[in-house]
C-alpha atoms as a PDB file:
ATOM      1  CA  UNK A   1       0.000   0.000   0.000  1.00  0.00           C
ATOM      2  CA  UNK A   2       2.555   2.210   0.889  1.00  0.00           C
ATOM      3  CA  UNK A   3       5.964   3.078  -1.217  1.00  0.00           C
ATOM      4  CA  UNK A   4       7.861   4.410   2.004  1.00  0.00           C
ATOM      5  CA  UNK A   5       7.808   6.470   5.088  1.00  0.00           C
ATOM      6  CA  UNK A   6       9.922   9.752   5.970  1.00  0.00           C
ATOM      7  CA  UNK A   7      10.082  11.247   9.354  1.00  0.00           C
ATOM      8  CA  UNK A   8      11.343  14.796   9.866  1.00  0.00           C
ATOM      9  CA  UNK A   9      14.250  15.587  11.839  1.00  0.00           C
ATOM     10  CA  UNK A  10      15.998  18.478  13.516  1.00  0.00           C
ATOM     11  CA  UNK A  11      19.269  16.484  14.014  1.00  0.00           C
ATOM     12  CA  UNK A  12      19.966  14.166  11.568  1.00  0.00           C
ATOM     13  CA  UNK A  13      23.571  12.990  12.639  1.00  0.00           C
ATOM     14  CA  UNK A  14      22.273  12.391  15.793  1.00  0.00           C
ATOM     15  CA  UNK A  15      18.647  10.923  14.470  1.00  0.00           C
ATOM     16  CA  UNK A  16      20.885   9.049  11.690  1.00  0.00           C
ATOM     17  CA  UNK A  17      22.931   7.492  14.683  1.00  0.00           C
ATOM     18  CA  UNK A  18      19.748   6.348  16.167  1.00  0.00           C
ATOM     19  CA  UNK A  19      17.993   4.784  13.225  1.00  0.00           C
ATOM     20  CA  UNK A  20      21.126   3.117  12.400  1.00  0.00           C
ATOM     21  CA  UNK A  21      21.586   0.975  15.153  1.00  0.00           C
ATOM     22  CA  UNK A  22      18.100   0.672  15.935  1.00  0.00           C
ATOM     23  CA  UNK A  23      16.661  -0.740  12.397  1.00  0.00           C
ATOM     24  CA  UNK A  24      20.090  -2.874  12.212  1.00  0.00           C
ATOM     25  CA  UNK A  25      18.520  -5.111  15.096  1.00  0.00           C
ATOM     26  CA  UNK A  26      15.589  -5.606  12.502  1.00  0.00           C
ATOM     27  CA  UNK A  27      17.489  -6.181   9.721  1.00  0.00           C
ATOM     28  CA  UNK A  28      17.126  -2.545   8.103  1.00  0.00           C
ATOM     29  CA  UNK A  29      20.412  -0.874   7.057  1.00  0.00           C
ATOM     30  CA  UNK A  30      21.210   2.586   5.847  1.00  0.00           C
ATOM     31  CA  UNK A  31      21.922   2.476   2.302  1.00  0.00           C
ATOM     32  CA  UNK A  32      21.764   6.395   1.083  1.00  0.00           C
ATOM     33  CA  UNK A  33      23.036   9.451   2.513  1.00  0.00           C
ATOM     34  CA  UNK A  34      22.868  12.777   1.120  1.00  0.00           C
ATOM     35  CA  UNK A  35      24.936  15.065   3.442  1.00  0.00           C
ATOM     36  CA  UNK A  36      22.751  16.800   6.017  1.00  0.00           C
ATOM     37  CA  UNK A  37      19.240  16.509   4.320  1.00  0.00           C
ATOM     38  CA  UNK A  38      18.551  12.940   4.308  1.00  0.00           C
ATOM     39  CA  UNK A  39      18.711   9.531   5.100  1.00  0.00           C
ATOM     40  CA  UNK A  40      17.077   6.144   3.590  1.00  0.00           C
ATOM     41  CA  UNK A  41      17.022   2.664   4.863  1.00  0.00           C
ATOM     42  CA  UNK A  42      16.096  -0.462   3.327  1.00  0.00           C
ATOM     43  CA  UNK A  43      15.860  -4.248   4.450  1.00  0.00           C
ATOM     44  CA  UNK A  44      19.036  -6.185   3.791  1.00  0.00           C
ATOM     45  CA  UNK A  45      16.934  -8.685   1.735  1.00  0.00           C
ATOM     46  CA  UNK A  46      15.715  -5.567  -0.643  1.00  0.00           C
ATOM     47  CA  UNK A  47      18.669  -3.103  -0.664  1.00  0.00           C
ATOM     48  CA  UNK A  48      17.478  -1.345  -4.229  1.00  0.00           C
ATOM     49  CA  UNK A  49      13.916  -0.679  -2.385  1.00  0.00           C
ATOM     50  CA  UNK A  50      13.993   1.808   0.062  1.00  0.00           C
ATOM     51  CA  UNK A  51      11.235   1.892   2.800  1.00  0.00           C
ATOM     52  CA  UNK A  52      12.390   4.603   5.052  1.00  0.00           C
ATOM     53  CA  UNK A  53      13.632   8.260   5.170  1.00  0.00           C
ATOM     54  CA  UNK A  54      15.099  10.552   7.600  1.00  0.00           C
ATOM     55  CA  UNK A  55      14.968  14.092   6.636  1.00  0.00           C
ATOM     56  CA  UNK A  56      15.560  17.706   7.011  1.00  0.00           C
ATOM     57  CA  UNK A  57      12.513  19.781   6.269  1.00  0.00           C
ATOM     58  CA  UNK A  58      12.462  21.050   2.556  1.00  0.00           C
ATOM     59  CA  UNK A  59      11.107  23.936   3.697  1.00  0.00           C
ATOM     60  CA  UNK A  60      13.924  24.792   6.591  1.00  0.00           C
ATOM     61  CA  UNK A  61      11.106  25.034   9.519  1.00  0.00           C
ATOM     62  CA  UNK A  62      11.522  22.456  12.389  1.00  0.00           C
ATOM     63  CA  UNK A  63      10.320  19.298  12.190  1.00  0.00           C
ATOM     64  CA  UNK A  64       7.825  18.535  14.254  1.00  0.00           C
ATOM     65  CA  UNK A  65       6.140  15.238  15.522  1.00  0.00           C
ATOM     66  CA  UNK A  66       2.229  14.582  14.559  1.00  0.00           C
ATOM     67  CA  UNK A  67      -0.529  14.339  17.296  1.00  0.00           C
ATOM     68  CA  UNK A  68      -2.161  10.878  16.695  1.00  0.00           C
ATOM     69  CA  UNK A  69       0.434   9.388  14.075  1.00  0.00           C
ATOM     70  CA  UNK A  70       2.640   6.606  14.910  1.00  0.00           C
ATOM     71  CA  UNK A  71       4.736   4.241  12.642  1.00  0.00           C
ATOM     72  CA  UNK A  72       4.412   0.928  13.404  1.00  0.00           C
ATOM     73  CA  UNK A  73       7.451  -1.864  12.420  1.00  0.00           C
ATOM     74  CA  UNK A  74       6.472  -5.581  12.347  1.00  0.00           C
ATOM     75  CA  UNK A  75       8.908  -7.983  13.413  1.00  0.00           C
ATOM     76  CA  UNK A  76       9.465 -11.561  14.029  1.00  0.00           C
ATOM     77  CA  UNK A  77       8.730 -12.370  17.299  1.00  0.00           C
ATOM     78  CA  UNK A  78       7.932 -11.194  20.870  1.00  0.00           C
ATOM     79  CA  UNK A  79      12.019 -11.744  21.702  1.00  0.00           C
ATOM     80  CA  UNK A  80      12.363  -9.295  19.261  1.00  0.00           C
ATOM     81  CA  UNK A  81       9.512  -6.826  20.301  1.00  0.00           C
ATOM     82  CA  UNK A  82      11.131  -6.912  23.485  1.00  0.00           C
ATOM     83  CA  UNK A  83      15.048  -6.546  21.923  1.00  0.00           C
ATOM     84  CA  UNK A  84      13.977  -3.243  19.539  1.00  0.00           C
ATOM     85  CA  UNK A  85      11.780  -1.799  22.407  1.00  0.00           C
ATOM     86  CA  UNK A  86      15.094  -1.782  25.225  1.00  0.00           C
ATOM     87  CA  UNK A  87      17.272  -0.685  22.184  1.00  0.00           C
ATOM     88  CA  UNK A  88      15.471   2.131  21.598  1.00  0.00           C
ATOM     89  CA  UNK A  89      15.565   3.290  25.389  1.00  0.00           C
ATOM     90  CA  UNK A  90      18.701   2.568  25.504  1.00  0.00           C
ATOM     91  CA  UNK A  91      19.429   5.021  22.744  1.00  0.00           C
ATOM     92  CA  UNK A  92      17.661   7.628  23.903  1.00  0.00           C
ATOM     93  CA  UNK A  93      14.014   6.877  22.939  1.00  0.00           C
ATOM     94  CA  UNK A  94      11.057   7.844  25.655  1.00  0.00           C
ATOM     95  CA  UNK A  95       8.723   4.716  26.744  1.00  0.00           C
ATOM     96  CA  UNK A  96       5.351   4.814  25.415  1.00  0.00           C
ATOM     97  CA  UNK A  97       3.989   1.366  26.284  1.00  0.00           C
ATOM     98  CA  UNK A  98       6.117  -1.013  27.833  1.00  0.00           C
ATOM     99  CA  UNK A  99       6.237  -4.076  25.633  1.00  0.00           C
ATOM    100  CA  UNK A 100       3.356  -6.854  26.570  1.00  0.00           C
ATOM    101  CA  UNK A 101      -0.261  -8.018  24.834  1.00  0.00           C
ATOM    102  CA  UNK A 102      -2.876  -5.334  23.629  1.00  0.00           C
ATOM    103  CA  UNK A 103      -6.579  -5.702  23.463  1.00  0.00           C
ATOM    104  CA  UNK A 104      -6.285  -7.897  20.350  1.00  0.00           C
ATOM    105  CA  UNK A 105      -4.126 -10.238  22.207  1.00  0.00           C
ATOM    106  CA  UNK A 106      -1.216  -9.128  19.701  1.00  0.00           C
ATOM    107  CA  UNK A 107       2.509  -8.018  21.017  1.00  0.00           C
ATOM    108  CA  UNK A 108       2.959  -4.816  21.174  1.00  0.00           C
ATOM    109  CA  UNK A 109       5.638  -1.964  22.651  1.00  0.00           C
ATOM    110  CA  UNK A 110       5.549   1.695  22.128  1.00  0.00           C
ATOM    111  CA  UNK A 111       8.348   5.082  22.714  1.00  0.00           C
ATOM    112  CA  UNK A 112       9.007   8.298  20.693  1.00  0.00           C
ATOM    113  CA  UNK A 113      12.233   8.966  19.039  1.00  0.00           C
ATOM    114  CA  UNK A 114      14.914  11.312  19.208  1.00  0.00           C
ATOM    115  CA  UNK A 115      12.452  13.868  17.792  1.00  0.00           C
ATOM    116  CA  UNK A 116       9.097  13.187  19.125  1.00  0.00           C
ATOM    117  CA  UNK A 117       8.051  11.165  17.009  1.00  0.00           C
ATOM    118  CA  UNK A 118       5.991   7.945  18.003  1.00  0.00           C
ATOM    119  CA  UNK A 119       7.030   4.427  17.264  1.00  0.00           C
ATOM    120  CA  UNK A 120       5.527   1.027  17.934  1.00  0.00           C
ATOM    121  CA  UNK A 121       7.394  -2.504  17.283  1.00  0.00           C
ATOM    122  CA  UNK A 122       4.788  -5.289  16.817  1.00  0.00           C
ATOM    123  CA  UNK A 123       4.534  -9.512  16.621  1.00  0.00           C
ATOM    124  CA  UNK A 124       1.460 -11.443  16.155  1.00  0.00           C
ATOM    125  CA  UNK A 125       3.599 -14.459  17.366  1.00  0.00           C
END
């Protein structure tokens, strides 16, 4: 449904840093740079297709984080809910939702990014 996803940053060496290490523990590698505007990742399995951009505003006002969105990255199992979730803290990230089953009995943990920015790892394991 969708071709990929961009998030805005105000930092994006330190945002890059981040996302690096972060999507690396799913399998998601940085694979284009352009020098302080933007950053793309793709799966290792699908280098040429990127799914994922960091970027500077075009329009050179700050990035800011929407009310009510949240990107959402499926992975393999709960371990790995669980791996991406402390990760994330451990980088910086804010808890949202502490990893554990949601009202659909799904696996679920939530935090916000360097920027704001909400993000949600999910299993149906």
């Amino acid at each position: 449904m969708f071709s990929f996803i961009t998030l805005g940053t105000n930092d994006l060496k330190k945002s890059k840093t981040f996302y690096d290490e972060l999507l690396e523990s799913i399998n998601i590698i940085n694979v284009e740079n352009e020098d302080g505007w933007f950053s793309a990742y793709a799966k290792k399995t699908s280098l040429n297709k990127i799914e994922f951009y960091l970027i500077r505003p075009h329009n050179k006002k700050e990035a800011t984080f929407g009310n009510g969105t949240m990107i959402t990255f499926s992975v393999d199992s709960k371990k790995a809910v669980d791996s991406f979730y402390h990760l994330a803290l451990k980088l910086g990230a804010v808890d949202e939702g502490k990893p554990g089953p949601r009202h659909d009995e799904h696996y679920y943990a939530y935090f916000r990014d360097l920027d704001g920015n909400k993000i949600c790892a999910f299993c149906s394991d």
